[in-house]
PDB file of N, CA and C in Angstrom:
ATOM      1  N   UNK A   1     212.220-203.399  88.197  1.00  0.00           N
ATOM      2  CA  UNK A   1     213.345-202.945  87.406  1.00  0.00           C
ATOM      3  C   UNK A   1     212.895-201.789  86.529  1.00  0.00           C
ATOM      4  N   UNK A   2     213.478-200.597  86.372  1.00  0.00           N
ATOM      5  CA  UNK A   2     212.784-199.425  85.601  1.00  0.00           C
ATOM      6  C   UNK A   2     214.759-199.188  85.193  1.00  0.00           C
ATOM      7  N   UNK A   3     215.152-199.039  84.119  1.00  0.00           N
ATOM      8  CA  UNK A   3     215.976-198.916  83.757  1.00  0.00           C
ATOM      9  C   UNK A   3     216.090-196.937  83.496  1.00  0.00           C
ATOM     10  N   UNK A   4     217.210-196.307  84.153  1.00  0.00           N
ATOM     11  CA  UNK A   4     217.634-194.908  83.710  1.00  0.00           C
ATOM     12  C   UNK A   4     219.091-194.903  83.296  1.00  0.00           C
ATOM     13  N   UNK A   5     219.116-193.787  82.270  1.00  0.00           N
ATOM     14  CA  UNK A   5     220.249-193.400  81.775  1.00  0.00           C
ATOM     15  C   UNK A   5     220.600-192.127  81.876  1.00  0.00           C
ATOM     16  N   UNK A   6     221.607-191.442  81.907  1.00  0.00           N
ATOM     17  CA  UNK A   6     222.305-189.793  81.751  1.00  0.00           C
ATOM     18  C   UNK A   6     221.486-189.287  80.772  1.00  0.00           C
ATOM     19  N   UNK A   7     221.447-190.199  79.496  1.00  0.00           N
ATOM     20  CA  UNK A   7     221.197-189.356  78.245  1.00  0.00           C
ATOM     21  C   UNK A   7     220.042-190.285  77.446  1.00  0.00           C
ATOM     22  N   UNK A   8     218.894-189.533  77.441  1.00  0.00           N
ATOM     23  CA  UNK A   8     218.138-190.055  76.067  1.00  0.00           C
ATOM     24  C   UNK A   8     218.302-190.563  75.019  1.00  0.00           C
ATOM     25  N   UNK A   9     218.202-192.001  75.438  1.00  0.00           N
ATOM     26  CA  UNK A   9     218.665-192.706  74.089  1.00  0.00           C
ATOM     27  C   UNK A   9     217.969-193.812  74.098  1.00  0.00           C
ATOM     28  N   UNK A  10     216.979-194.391  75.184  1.00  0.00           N
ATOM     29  CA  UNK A  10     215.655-195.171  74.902  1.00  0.00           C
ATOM     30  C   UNK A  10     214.454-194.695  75.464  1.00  0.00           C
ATOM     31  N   UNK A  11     213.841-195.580  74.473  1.00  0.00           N
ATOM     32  CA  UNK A  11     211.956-195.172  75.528  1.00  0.00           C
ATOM     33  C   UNK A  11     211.607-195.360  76.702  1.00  0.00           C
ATOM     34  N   UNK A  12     211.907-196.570  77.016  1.00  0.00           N
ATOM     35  CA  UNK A  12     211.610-196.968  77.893  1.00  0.00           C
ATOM     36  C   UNK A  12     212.292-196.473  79.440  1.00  0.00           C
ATOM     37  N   UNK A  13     213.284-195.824  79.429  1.00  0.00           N
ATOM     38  CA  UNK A  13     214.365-195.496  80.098  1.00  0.00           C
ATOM     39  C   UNK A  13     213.887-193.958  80.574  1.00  0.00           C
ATOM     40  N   UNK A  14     213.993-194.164  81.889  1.00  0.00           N
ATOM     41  CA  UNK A  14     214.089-192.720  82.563  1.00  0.00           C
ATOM     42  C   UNK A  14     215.741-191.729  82.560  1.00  0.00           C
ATOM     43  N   UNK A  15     215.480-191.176  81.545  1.00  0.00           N
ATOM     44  CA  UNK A  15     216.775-189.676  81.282  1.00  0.00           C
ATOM     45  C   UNK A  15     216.946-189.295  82.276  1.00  0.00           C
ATOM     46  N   UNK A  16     217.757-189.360  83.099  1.00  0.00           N
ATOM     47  CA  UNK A  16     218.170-188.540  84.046  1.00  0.00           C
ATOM     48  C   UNK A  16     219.513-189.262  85.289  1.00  0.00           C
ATOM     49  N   UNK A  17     220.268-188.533  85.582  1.00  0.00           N
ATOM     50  CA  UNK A  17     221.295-189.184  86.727  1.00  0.00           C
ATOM     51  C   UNK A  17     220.301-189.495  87.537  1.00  0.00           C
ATOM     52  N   UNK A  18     221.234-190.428  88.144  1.00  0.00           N
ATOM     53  CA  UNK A  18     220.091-191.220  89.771  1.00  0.00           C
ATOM     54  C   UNK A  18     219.835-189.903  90.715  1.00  0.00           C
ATOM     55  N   UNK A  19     221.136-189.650  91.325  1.00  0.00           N
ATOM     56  CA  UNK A  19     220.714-188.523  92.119  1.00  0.00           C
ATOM     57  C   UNK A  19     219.796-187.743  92.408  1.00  0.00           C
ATOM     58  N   UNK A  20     219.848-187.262  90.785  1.00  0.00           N
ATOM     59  CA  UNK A  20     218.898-185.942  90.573  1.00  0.00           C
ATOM     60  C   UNK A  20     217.509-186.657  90.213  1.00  0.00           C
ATOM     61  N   UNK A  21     217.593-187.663  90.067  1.00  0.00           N
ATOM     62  CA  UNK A  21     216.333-188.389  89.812  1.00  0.00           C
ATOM     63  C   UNK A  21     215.364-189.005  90.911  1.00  0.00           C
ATOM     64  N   UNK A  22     216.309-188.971  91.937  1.00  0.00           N
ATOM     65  CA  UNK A  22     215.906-189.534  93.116  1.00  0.00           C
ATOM     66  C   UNK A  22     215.337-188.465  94.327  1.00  0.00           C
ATOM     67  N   UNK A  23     216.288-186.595  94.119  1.00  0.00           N
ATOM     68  CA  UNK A  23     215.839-185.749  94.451  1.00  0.00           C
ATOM     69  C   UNK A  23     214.427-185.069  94.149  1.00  0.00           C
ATOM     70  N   UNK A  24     214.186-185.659  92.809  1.00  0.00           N
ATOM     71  CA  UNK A  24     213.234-185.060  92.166  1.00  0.00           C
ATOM     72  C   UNK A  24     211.970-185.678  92.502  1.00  0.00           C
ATOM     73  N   UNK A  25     212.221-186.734  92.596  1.00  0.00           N
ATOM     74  CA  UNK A  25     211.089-187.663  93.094  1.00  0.00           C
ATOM     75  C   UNK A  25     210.629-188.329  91.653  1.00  0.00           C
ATOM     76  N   UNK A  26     211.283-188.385  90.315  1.00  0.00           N
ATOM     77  CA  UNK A  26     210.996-188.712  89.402  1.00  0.00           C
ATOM     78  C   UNK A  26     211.010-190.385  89.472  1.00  0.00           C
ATOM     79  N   UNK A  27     212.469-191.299  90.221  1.00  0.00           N
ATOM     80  CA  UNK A  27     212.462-192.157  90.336  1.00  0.00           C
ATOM     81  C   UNK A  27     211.263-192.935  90.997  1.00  0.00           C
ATOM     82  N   UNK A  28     210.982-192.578  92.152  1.00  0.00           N
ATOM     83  CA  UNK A  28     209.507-193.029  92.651  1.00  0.00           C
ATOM     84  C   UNK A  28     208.309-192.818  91.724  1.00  0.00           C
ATOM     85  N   UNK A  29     208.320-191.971  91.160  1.00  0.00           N
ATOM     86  CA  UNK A  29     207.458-191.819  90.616  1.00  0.00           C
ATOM     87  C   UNK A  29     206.807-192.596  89.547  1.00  0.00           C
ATOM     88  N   UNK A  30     208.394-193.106  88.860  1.00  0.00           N
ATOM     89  CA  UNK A  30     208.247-194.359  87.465  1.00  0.00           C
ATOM     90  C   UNK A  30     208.401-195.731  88.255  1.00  0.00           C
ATOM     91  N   UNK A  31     208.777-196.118  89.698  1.00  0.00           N
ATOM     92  CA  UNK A  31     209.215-197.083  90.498  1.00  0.00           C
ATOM     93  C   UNK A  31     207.044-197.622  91.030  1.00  0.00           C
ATOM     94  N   UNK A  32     206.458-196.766  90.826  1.00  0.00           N
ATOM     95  CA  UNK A  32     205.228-196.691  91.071  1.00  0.00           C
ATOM     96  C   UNK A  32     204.887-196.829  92.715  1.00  0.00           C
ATOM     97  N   UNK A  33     205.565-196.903  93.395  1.00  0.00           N
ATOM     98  CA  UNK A  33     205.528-197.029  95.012  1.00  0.00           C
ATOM     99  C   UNK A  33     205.501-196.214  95.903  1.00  0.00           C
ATOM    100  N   UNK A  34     205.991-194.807  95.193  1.00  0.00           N
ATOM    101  CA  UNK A  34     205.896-193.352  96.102  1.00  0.00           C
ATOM    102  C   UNK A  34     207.752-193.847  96.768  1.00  0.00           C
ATOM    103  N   UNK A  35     208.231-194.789  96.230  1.00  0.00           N
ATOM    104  CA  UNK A  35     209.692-194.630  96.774  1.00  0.00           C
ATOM    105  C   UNK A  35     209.927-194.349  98.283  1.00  0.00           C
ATOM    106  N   UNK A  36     208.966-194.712  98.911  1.00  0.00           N
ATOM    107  CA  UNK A  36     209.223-194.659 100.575  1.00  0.00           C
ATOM    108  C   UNK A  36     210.065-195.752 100.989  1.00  0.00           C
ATOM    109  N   UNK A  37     210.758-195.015 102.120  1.00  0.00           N
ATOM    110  CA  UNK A  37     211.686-195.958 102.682  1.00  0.00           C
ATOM    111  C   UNK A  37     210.950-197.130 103.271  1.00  0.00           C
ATOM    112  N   UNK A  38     209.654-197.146 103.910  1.00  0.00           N
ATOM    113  CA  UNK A  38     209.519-197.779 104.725  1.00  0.00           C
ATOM    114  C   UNK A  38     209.015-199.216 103.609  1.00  0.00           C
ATOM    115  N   UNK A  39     208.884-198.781 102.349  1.00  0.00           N
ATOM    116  CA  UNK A  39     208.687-200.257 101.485  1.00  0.00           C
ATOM    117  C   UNK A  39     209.577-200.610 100.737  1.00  0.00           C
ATOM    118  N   UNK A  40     210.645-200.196 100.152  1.00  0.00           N
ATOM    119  CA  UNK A  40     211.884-199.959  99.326  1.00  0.00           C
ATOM    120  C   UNK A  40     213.568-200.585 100.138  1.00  0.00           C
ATOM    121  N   UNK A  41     213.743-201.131  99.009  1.00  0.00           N
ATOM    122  CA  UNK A  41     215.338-200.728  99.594  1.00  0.00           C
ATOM    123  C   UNK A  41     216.028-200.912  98.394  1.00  0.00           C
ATOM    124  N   UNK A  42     217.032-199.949  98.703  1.00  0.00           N
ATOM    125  CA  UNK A  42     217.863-199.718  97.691  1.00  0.00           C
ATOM    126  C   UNK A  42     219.214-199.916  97.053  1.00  0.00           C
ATOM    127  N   UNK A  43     219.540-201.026  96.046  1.00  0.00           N
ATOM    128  CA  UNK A  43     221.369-201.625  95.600  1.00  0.00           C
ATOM    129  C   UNK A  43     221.439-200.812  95.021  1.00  0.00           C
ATOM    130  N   UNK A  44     222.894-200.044  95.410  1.00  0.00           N
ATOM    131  CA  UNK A  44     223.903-199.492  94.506  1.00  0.00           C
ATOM    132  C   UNK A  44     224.521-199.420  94.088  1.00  0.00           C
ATOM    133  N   UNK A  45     225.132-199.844  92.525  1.00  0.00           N
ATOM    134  CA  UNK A  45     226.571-200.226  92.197  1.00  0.00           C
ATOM    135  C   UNK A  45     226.768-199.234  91.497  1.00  0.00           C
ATOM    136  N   UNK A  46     228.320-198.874  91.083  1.00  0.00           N
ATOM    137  CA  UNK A  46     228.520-197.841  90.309  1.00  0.00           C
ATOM    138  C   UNK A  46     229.893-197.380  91.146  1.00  0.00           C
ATOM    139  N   UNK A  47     230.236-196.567  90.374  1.00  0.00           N
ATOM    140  CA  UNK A  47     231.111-195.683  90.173  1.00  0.00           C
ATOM    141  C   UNK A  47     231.115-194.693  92.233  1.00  0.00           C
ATOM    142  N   UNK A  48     232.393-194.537  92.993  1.00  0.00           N
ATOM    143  CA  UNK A  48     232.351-194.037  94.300  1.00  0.00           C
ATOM    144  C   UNK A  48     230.990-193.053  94.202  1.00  0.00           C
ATOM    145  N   UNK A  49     231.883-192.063  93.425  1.00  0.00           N
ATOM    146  CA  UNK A  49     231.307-189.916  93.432  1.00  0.00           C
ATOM    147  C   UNK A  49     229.535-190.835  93.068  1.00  0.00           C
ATOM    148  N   UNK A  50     228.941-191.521  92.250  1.00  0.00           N
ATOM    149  CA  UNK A  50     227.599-191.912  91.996  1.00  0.00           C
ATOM    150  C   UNK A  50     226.938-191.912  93.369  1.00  0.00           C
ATOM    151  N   UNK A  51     227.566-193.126  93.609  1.00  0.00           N
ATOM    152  CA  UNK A  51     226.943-193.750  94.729  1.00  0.00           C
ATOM    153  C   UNK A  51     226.900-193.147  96.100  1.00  0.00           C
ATOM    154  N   UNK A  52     228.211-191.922  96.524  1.00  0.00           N
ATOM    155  CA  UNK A  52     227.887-191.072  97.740  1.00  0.00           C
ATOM    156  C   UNK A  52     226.523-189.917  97.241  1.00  0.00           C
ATOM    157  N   UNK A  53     226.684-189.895  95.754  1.00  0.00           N
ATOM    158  CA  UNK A  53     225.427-188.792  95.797  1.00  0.00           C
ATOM    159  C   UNK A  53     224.283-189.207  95.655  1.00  0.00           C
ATOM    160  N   UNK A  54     223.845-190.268  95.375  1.00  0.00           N
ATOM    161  CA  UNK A  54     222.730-191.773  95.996  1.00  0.00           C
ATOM    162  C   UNK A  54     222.595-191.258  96.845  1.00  0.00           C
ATOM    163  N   UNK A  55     223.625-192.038  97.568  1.00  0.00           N
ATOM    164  CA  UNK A  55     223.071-192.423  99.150  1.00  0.00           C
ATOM    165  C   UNK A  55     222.879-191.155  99.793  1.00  0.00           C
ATOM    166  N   UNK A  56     223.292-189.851  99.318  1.00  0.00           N
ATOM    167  CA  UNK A  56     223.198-188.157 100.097  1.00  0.00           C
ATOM    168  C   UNK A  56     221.646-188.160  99.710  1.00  0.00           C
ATOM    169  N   UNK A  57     221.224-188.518  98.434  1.00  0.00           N
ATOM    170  CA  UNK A  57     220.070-188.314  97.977  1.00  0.00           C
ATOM    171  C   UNK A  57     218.835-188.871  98.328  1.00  0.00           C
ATOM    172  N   UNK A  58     219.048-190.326  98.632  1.00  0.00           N
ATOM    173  CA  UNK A  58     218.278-191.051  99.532  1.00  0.00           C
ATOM    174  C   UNK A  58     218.366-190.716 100.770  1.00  0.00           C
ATOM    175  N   UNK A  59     219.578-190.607 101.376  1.00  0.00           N
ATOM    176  CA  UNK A  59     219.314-189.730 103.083  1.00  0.00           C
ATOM    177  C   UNK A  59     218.296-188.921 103.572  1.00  0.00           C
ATOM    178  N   UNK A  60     218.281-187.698 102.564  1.00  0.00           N
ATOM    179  CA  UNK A  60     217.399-186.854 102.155  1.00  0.00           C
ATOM    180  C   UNK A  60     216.149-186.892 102.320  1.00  0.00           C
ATOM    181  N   UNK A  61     215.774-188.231 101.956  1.00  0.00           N
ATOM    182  CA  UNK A  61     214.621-189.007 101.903  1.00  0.00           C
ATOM    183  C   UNK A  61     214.376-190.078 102.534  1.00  0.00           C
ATOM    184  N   UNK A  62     214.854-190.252 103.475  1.00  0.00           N
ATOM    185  CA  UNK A  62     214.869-190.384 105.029  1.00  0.00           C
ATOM    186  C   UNK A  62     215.565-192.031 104.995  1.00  0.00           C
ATOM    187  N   UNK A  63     215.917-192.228 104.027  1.00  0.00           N
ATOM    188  CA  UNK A  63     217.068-193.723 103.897  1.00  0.00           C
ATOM    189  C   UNK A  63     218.336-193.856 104.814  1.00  0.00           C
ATOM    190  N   UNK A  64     218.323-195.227 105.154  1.00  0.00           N
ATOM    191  CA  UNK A  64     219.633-195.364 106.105  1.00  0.00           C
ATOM    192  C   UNK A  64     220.633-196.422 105.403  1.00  0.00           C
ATOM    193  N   UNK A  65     221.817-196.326 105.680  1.00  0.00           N
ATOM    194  CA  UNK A  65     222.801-197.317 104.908  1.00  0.00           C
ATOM    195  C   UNK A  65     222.450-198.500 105.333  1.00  0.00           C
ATOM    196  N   UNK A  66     222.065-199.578 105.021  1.00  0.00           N
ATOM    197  CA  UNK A  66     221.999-201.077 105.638  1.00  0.00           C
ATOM    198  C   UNK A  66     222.872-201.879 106.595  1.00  0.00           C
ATOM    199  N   UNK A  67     223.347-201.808 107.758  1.00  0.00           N
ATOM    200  CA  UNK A  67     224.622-202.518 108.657  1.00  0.00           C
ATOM    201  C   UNK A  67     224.060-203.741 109.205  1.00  0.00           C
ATOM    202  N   UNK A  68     224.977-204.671 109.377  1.00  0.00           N
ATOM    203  CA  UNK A  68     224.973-206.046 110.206  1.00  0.00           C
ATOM    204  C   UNK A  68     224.044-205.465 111.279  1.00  0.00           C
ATOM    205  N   UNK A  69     224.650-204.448 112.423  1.00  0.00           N
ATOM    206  CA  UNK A  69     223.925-203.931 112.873  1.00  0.00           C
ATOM    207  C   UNK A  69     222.690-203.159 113.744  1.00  0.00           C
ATOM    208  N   UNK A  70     222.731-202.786 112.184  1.00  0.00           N
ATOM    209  CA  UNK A  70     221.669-201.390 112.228  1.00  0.00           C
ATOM    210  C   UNK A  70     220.865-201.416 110.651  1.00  0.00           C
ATOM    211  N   UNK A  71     219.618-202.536 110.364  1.00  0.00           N
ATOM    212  CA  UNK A  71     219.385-202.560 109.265  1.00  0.00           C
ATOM    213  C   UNK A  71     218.907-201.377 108.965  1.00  0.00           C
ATOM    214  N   UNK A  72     219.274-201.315 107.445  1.00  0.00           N
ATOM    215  CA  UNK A  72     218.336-199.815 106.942  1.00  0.00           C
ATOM    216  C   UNK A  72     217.970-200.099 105.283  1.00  0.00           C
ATOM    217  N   UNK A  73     218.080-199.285 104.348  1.00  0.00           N
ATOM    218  CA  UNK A  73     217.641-199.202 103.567  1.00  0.00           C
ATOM    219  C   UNK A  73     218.300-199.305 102.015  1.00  0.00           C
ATOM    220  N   UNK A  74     219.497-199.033 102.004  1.00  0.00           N
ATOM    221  CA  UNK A  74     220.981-198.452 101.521  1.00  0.00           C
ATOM    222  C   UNK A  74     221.845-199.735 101.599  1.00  0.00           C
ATOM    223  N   UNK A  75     222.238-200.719  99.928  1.00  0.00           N
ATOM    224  CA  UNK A  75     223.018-201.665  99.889  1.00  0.00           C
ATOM    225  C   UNK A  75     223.975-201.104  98.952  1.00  0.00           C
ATOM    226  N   UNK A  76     225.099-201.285  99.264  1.00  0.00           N
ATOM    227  CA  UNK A  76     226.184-200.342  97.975  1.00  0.00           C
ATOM    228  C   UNK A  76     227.335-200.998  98.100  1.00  0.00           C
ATOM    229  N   UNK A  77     227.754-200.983  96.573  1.00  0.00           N
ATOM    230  CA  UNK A  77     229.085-201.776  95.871  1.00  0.00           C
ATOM    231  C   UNK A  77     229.595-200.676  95.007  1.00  0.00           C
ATOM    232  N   UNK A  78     231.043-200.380  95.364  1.00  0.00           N
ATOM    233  CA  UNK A  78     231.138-199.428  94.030  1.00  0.00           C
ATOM    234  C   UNK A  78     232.837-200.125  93.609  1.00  0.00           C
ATOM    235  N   UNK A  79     233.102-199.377  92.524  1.00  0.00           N
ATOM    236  CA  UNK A  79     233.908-200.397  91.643  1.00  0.00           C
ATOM    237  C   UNK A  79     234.650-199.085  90.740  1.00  0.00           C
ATOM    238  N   UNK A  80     235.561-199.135  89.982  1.00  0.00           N
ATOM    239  CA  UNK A  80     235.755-198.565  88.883  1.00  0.00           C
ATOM    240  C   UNK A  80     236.775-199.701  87.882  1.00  0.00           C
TER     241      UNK A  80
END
């Protein structure tokens, strides 16, 4: 569990949107694992627009949506 927020407002907390955090490689980086798909997988809850730019962002990074299937990497719930 590594907790991030939009905006600086704890210590412990990585500043930054997921997305861009996940492009950056910042998330792996505080996740301590190198964030590879092949050891990771990833829940997403949140908000639609969040979670398609997740999962664009993890794609990126060679992640697949999780299906009955076709397992992959990518679990997502979104809500408003």
């Amino acid at each position: 569990y590594g907790p991030l927020l939009p905006r600086p407002s704890a210590d412990a907390a990585l500043a930054a949107r997921l997305p861009q955090a996940i492009a950056a490689r910042r998330l792996g980086a505080r996740a301590g694992l190198g964030f590879d798909a092949a050891l990771a997988h990833v829940m997403l809850c949140g908000n639609p627009a969040m979670v398609a730019d997740a999962t664009a962002a993890l794609a990126a990074r060679g992640f697949r949506k999780h299906k009955r299937k076709e397992p992959g990497q990518i679990s997502m719930e979104t809500y408003w």
